[in-house]
Protein backbone atom coordinates (compact mmCIF):
# COMPACT_ATOMS: atom_id res chain seq x y z
CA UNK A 1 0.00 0.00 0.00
CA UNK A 2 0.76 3.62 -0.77
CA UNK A 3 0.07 6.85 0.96
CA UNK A 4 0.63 10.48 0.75
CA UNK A 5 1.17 13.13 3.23
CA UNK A 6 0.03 16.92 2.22
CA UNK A 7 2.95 18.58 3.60
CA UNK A 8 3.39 21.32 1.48
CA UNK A 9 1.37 24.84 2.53
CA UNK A 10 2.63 27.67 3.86
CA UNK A 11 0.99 27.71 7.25
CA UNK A 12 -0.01 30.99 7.20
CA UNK A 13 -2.51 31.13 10.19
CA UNK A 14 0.07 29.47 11.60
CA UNK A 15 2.60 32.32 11.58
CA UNK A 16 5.00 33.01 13.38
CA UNK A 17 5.50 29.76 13.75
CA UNK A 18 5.85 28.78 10.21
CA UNK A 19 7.80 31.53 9.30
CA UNK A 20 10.93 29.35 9.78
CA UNK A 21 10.11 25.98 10.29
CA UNK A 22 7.71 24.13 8.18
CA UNK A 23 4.35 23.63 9.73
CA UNK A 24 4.30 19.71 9.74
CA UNK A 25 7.77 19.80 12.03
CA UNK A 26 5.84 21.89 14.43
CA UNK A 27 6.55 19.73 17.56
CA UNK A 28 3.28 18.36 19.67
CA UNK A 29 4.24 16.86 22.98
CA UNK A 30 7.91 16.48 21.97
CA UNK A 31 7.40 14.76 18.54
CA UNK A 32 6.95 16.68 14.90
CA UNK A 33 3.67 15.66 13.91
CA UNK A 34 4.62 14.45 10.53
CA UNK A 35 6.11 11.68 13.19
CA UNK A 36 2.50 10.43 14.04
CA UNK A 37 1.00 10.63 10.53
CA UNK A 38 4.61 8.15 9.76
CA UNK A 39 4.17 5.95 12.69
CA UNK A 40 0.45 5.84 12.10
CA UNK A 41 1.31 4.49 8.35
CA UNK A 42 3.81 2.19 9.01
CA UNK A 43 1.85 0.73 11.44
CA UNK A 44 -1.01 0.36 9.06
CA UNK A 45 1.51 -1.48 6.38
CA UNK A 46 2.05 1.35 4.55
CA UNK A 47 5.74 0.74 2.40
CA UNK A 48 5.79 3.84 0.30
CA UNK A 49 4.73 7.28 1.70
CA UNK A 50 5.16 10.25 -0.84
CA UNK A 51 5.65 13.76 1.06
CA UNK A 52 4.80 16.82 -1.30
CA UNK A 53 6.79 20.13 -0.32
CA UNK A 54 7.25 23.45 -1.25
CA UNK A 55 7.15 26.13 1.95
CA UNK A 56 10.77 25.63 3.83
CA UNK A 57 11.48 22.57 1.63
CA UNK A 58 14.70 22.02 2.29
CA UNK A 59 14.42 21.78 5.92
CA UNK A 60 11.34 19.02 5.89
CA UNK A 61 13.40 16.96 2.99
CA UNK A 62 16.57 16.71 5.34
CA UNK A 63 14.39 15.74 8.32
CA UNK A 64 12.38 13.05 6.47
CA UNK A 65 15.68 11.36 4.39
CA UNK A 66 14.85 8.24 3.19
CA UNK A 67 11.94 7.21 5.97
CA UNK A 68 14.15 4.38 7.12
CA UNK A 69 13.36 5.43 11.21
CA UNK A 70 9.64 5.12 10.27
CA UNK A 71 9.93 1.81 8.60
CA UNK A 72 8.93 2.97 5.75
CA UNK A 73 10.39 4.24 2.32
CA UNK A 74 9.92 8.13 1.80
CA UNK A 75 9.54 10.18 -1.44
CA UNK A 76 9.71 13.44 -2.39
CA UNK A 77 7.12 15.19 -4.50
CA UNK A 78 8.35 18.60 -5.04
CA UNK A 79 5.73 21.11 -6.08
CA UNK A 80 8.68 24.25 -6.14
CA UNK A 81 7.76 27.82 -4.29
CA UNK A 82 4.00 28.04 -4.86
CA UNK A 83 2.04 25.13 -3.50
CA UNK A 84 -0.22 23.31 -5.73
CA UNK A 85 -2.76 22.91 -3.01
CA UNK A 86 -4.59 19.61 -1.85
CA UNK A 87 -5.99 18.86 -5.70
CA UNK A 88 -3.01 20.40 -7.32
CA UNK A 89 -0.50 18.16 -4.97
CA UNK A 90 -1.97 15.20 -5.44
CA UNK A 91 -2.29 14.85 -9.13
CA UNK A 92 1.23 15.97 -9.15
CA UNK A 93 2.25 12.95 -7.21
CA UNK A 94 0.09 10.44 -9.10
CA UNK A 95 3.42 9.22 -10.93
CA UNK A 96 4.64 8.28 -7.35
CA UNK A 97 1.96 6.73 -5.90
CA UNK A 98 1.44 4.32 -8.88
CA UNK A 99 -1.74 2.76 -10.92
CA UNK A 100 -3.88 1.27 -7.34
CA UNK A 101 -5.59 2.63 -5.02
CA UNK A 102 -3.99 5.31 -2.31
CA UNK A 103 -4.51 6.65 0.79
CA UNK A 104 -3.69 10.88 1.84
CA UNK A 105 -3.68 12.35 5.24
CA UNK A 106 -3.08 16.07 5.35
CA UNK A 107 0.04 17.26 7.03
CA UNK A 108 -1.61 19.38 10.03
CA UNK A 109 -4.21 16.87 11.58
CA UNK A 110 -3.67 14.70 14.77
CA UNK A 111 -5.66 11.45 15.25
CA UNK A 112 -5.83 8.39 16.87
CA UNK A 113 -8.29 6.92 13.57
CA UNK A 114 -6.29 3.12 13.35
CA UNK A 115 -5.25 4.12 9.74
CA UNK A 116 -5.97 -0.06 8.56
CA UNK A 117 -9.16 0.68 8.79
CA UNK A 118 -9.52 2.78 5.79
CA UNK A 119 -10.09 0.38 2.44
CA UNK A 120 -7.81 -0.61 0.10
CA UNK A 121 -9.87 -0.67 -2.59
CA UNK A 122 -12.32 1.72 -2.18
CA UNK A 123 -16.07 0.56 -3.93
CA UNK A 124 -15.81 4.29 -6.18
CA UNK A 125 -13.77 6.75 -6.84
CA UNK A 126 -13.14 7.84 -2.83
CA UNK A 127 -13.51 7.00 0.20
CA UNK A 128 -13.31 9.56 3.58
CA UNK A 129 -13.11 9.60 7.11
CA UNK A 130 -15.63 12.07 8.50
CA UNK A 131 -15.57 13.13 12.10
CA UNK A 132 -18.11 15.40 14.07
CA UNK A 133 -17.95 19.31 13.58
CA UNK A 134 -14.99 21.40 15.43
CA UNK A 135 -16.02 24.53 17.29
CA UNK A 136 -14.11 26.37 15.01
CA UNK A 137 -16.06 24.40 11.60
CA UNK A 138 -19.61 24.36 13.29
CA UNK A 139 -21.18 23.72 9.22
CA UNK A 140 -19.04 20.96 8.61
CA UNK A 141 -18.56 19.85 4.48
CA UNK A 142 -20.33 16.80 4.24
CA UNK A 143 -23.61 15.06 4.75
CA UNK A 144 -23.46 11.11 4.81
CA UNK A 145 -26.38 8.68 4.19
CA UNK A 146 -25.71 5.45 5.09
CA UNK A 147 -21.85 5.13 3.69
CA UNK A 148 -22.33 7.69 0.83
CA UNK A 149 -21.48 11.34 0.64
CA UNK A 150 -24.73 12.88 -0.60
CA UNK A 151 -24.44 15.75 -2.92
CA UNK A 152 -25.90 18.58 -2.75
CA UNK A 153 -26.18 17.73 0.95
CA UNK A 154 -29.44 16.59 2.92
CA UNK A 155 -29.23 16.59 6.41
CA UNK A 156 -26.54 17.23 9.02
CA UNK A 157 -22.93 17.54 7.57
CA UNK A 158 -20.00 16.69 9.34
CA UNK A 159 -16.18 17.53 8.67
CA UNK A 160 -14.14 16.18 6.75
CA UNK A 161 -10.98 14.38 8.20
CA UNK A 162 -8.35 14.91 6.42
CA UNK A 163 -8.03 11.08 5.94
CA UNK A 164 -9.03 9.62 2.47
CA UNK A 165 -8.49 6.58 0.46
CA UNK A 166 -8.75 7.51 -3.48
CA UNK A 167 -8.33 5.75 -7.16
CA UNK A 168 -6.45 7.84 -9.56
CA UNK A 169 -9.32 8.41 -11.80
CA UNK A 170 -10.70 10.73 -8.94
CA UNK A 171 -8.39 13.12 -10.94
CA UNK A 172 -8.47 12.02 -14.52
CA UNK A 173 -10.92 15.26 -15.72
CA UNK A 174 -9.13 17.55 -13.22
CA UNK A 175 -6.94 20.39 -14.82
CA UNK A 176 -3.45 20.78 -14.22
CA UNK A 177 -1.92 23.19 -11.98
CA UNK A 178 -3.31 24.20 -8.14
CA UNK A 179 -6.68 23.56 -7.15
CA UNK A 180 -8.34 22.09 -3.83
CA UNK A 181 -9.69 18.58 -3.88
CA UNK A 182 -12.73 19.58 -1.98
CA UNK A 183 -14.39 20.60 -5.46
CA UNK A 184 -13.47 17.46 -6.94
CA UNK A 185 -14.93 14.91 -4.51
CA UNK A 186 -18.19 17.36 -4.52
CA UNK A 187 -18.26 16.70 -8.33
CA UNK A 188 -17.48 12.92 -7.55
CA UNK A 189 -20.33 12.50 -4.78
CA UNK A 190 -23.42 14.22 -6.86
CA UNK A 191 -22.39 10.98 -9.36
CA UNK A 192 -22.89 8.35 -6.37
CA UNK A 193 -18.97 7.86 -6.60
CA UNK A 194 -17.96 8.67 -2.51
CA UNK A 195 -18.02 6.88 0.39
CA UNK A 196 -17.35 7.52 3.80
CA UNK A 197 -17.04 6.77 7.77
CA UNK A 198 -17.81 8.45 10.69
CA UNK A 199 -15.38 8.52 13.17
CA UNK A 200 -16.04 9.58 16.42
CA UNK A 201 -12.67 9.08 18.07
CA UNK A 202 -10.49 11.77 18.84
CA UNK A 203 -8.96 14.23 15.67
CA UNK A 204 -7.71 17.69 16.31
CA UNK A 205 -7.04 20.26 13.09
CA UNK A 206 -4.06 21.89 14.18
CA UNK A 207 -4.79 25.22 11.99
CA UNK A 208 -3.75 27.69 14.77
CA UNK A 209 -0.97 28.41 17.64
CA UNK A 210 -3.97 27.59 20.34
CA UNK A 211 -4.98 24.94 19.01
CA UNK A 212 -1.17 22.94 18.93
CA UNK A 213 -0.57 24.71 22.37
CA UNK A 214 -3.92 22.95 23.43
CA UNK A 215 -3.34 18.95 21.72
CA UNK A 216 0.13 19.59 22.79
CA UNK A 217 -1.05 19.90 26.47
CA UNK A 218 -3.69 17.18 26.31
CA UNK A 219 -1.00 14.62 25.24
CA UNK A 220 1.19 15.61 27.47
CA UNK A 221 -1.42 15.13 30.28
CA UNK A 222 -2.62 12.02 28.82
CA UNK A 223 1.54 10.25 28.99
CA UNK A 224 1.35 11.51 32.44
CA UNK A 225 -1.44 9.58 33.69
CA UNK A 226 -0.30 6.60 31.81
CA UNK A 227 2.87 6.92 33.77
């Protein structure tokens, strides 16, 4: 199995933090988090994990090397000063994640989700992880009858992960260049081509300084009491 980290944005609402180190280094309880989404992966099987950069580049290639501490063998999709965004990055990895299906976890979530639970071959074109809305995402982007993503959307939505497992023709109509994949799995779900899974375990979108100062405290607290 294959997977793909989304590694490469700027961080902005991040800032300062990002300003010189790249956002998925940021630490969390001692550890980068890119180190979770890796241990996660290898523990799920994963062999290949492809890692698309462009912010600070440099300094997440040299801390990555070949993936050999993970367990697991680490390639570089380089996407040069201007990020391609989540669309953009992964059709410009699709030569390194090969012809089956794939799974993607973006580069600033934490979760415990047991990443060998998501399908290796999905039944269409995607398949998500879906987790109950954040305070901070109240309208969430999804609705989900049954196991399908309904589009346009009836019902309660809920948020969208982060987490996906995805066939390469997800992206055969998709244009070249940046775009968001959010768009394209909308376009894939009004054709009855998603799936999805509610998970209501614990994730944590690490899109601002409170919010890592806040997981970062909760994990700490939680390795104390398992002391």
């Amino acid at each position: 199995m294959r997977a793909m980290i989304l590694a490469a944005g700027r961080g902005v609402r991040m800032r300062p933090l990002t300003d010189h180190t790249p956002k998925p280094m940021l630490t969390v309880a001692g550890r980068a988090l890119i180190d979770y989404q890796l241990a996660a992966l290898a523990r799920a099987g994963v062999e290949r994990v492809v890692v698309n950069v462009a912010w600070l580049s440099a300094k997440l290639v040299h801390y990555l090397g070949d993936g050999a501490r993970w367990g697991v063998e680490i390639r570089i999709s380089d996407e040069g000063e201007n990020a391609l965004e989540t669309g953009g990055g992964i059709q410009r990895a699709l030569p390194l994640l090969g012809a089956d299906p794939f799974w993607v976890v973006n580069g600033d979530i934490w979760s415990d989700f047991p990443l060998q639970n998501l399908p290796t071959e999905p039944t269409d074109l995607a398949h998500l992880i879906l987790v109950d809305n954040p305070p901070h995402h109240p309208c969430g982007d999804f609705a989900l009858i049954g196991d399908r993503v309904v589009e346009p959307p009836r019902g309660r939505r809920l948020t969208f992960a982060g987490i996906g497992c995805y066939r390469r023709e997800l992206f055969d109509r998709a244009c070249s260049g940046a775009f968001r994949l959010a768009p394209l799995l909308r376009q894939a779900a009004a054709q009855g081509l998603v799936t999805a899974a509610h998970y209501r375990g614990r994730w944590r979108d690490i899109g601002s300084p409170a919010r890592l100062a806040s997981l970062d405290a909760e994990l700490r607290t939680s390795r104390s009491e398992r002391r």
